[in-house]
Protein backbone atom coordinates (compact mmCIF):
# COMPACT_ATOMS: atom_id res chain seq x y z
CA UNK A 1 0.00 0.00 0.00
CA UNK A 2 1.39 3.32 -1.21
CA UNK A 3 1.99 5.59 2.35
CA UNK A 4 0.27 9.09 1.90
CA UNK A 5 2.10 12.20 2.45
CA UNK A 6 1.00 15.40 4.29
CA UNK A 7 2.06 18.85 3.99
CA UNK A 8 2.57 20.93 7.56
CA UNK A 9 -1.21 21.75 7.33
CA UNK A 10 -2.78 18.43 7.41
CA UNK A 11 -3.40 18.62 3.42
CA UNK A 12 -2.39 15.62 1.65
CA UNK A 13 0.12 15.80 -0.92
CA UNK A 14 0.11 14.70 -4.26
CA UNK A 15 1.47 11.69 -5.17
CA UNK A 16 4.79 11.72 -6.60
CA UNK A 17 5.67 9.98 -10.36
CA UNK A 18 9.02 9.36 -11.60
CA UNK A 19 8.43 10.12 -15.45
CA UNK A 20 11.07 9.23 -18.54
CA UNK A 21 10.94 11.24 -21.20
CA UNK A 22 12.83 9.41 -24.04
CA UNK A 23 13.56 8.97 -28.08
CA UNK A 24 15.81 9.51 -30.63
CA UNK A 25 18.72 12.97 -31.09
CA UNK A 26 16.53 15.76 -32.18
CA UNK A 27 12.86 14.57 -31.15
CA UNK A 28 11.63 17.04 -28.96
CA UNK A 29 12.13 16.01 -25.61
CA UNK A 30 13.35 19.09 -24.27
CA UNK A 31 10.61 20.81 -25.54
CA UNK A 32 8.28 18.41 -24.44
CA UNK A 33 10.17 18.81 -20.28
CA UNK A 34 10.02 22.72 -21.40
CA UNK A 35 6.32 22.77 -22.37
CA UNK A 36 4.29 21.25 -19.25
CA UNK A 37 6.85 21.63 -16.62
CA UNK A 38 5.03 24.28 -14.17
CA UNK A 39 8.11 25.05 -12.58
CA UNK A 40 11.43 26.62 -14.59
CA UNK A 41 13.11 23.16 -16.05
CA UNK A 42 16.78 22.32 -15.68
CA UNK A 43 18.18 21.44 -18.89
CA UNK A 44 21.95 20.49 -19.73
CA UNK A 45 21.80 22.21 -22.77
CA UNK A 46 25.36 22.58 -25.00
CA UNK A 47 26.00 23.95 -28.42
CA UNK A 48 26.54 21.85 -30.85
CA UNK A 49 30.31 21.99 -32.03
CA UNK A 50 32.43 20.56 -35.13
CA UNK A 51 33.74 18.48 -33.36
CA UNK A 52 30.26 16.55 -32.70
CA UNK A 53 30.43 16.53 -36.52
CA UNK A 54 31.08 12.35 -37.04
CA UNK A 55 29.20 11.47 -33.59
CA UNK A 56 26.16 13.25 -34.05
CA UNK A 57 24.24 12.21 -36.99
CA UNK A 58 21.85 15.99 -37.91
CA UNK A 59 20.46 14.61 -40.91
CA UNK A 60 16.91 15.15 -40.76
CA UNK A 61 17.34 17.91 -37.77
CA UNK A 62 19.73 19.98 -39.45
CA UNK A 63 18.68 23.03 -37.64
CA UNK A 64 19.42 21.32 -34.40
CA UNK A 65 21.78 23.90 -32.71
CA UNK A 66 22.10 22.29 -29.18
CA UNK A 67 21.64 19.25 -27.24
CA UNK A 68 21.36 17.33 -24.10
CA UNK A 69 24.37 16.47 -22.28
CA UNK A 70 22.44 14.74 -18.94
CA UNK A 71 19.16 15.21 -18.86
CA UNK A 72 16.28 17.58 -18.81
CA UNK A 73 14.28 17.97 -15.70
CA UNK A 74 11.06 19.26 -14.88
CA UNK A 75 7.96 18.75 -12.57
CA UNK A 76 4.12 19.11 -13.29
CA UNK A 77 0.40 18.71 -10.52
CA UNK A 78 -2.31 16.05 -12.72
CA UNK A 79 -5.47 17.11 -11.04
CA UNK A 80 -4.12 17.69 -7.56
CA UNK A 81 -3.49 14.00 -7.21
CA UNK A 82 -0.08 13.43 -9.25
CA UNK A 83 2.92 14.83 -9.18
CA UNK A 84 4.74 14.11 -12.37
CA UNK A 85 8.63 14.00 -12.19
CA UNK A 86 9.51 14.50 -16.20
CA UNK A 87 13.22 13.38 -16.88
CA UNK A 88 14.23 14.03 -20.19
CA UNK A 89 16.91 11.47 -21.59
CA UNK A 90 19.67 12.31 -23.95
CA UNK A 91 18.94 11.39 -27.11
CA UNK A 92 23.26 10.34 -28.47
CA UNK A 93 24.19 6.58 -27.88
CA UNK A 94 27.40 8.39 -26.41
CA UNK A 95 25.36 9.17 -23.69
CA UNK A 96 23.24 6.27 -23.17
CA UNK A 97 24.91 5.25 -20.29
CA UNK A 98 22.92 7.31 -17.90
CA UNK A 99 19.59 5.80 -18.89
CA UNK A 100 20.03 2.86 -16.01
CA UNK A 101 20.26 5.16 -13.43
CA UNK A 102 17.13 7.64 -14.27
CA UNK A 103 15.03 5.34 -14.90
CA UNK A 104 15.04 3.85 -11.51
CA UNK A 105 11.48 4.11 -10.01
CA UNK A 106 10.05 5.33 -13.08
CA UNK A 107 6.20 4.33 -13.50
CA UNK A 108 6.92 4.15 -17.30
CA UNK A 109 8.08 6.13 -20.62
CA UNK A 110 7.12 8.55 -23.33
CA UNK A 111 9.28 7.53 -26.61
CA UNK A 112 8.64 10.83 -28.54
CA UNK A 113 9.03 9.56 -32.68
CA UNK A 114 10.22 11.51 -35.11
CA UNK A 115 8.66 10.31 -38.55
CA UNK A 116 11.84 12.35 -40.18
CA UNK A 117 13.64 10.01 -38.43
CA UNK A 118 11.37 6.51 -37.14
CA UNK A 119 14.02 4.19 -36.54
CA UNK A 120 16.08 7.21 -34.03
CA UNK A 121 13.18 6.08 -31.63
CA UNK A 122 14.27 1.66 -32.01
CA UNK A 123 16.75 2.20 -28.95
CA UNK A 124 14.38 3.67 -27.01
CA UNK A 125 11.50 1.07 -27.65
CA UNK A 126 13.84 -2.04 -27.36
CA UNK A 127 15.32 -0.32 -23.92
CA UNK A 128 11.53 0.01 -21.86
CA UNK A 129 10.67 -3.73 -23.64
CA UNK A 130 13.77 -5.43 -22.17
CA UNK A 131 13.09 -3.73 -18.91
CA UNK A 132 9.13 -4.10 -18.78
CA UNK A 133 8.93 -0.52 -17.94
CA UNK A 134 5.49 0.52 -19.53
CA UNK A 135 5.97 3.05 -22.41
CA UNK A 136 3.46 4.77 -24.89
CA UNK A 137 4.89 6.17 -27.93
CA UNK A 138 3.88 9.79 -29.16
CA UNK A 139 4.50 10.13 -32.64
CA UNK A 140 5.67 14.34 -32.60
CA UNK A 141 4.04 16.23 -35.36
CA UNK A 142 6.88 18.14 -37.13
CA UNK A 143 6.13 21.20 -39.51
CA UNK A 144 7.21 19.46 -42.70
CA UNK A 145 7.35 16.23 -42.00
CA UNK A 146 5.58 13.57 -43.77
CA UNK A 147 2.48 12.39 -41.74
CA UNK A 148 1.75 8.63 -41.10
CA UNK A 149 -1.24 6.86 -39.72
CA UNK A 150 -0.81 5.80 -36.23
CA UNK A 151 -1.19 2.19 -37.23
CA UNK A 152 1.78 2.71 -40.13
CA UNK A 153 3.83 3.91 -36.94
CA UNK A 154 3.07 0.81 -34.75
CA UNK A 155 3.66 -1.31 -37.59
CA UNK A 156 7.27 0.08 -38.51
CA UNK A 157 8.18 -0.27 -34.90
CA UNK A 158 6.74 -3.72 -33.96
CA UNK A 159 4.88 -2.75 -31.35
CA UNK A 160 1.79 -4.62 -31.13
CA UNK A 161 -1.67 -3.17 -29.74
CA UNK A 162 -0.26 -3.03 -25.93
CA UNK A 163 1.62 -0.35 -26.33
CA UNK A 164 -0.47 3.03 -27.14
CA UNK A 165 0.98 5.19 -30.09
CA UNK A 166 -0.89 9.46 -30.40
CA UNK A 167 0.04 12.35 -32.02
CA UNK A 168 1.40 15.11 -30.56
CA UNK A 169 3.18 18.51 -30.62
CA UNK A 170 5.69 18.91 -28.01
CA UNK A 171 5.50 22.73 -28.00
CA UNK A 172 2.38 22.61 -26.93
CA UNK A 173 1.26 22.20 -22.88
CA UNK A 174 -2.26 20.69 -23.32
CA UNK A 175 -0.73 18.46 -26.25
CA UNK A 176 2.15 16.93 -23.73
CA UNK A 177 -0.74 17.03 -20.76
CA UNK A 178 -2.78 14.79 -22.64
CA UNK A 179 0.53 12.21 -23.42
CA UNK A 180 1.50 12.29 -20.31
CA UNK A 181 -1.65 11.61 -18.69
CA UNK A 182 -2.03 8.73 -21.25
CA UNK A 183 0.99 7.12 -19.93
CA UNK A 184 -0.03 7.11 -16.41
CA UNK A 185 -3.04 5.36 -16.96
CA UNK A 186 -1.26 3.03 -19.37
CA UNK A 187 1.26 2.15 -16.37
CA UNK A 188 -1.16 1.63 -13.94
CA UNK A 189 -2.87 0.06 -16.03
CA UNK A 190 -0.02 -2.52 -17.15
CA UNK A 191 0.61 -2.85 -13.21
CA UNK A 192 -2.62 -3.97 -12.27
CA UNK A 193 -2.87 -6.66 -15.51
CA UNK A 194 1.40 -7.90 -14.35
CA UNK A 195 0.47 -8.42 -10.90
CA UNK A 196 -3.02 -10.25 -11.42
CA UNK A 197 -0.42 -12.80 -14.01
């Protein structure tokens, strides 16, 4: 049984969410952290250098100017009853790494897709699979990019009908609300169907 917290006045607190915030270099997760965090997010931000030139593949995001070095952090209240820790994962296998130790206690995963660049998102999928940490994919609507149906997305990444795929636009609040919402109920979901197995 989860305990219940309090604050100094007797009110109970909402309950706190560890939330990954994943995909491939370029797919809007910091801008996802940066869009429906209600508090100023941390972000390990760097430019991008030539020296990133042969490690950092900007096809597709050619734009890009920076990127995450760590991870993107940020915090938003579901209804008074969650509190959503958002960590935003670096997107560069170089940095990989890190991805065992954030998501530690996470309830589960957004994948954010990039239909520029599908198959950027793979590492992410195959990571939350291996580790049965529940994950929705949300397919990020880019100006420009060529628009698939949802079921063309979960086809081209294998998933099955367990794992929810939606549009989205990480720029906007309401858009990542609704994803991230989504994916809680999804978790709890997948929680209640593991432990009745």
């Amino acid at each position: 049984m989860d305990s219940m917290r309090f604050d100094r006045q007797g009110r109970r607190l909402p309950k706190a969410i560890k939330i990954l915030i994943a995909g491939g270099f370029g797919a809007g997760k910091t801008t996802m952290v940066g869009a429906v965090s209600e508090t100023k997010p941390l972000r390990t931000e760097e430019i991008l250098t030539d020296k990133g030139v042969r490690v950092d593949d900007i096809a597709g995001v050619e734009g890009k100017t920076t990127t995450t070095v760590a991870m993107d952090f940020g915090r938003i209240t579901i209804k008074d009853q969650f509190m959503l820790y958002l960590f935003g994962t670096p997107g560069q296998e170089r940095f990989w790494f890190m991805w065992d130790e954030v998501a530690i206690g996470s309830l589960g995963a957004v994948v954010l897709a990039d239909t520029r660049r599908l198959a950027d998102c793979f590492p992410a999928v195959d990571y939350f699979e291996r580790r049965n940490i529940p994950f929705i994919v949300a397919v990020n609507c880019f100006e420009g990019a060529k628009q698939y149906e949802l079921e063309e997305v979960e086809a081209a990444l294998n998933l099955g009908s367990k794992v929810p795929v939606m549009l989205c636009d990480a720029r906007v609040r309401e858009s990542g609300k609704k994803v991230l919402i989504a994916l809680v109920q999804h978790a709890m979901e997948s929680r209640k169907v593991g432990a009745s197995v």
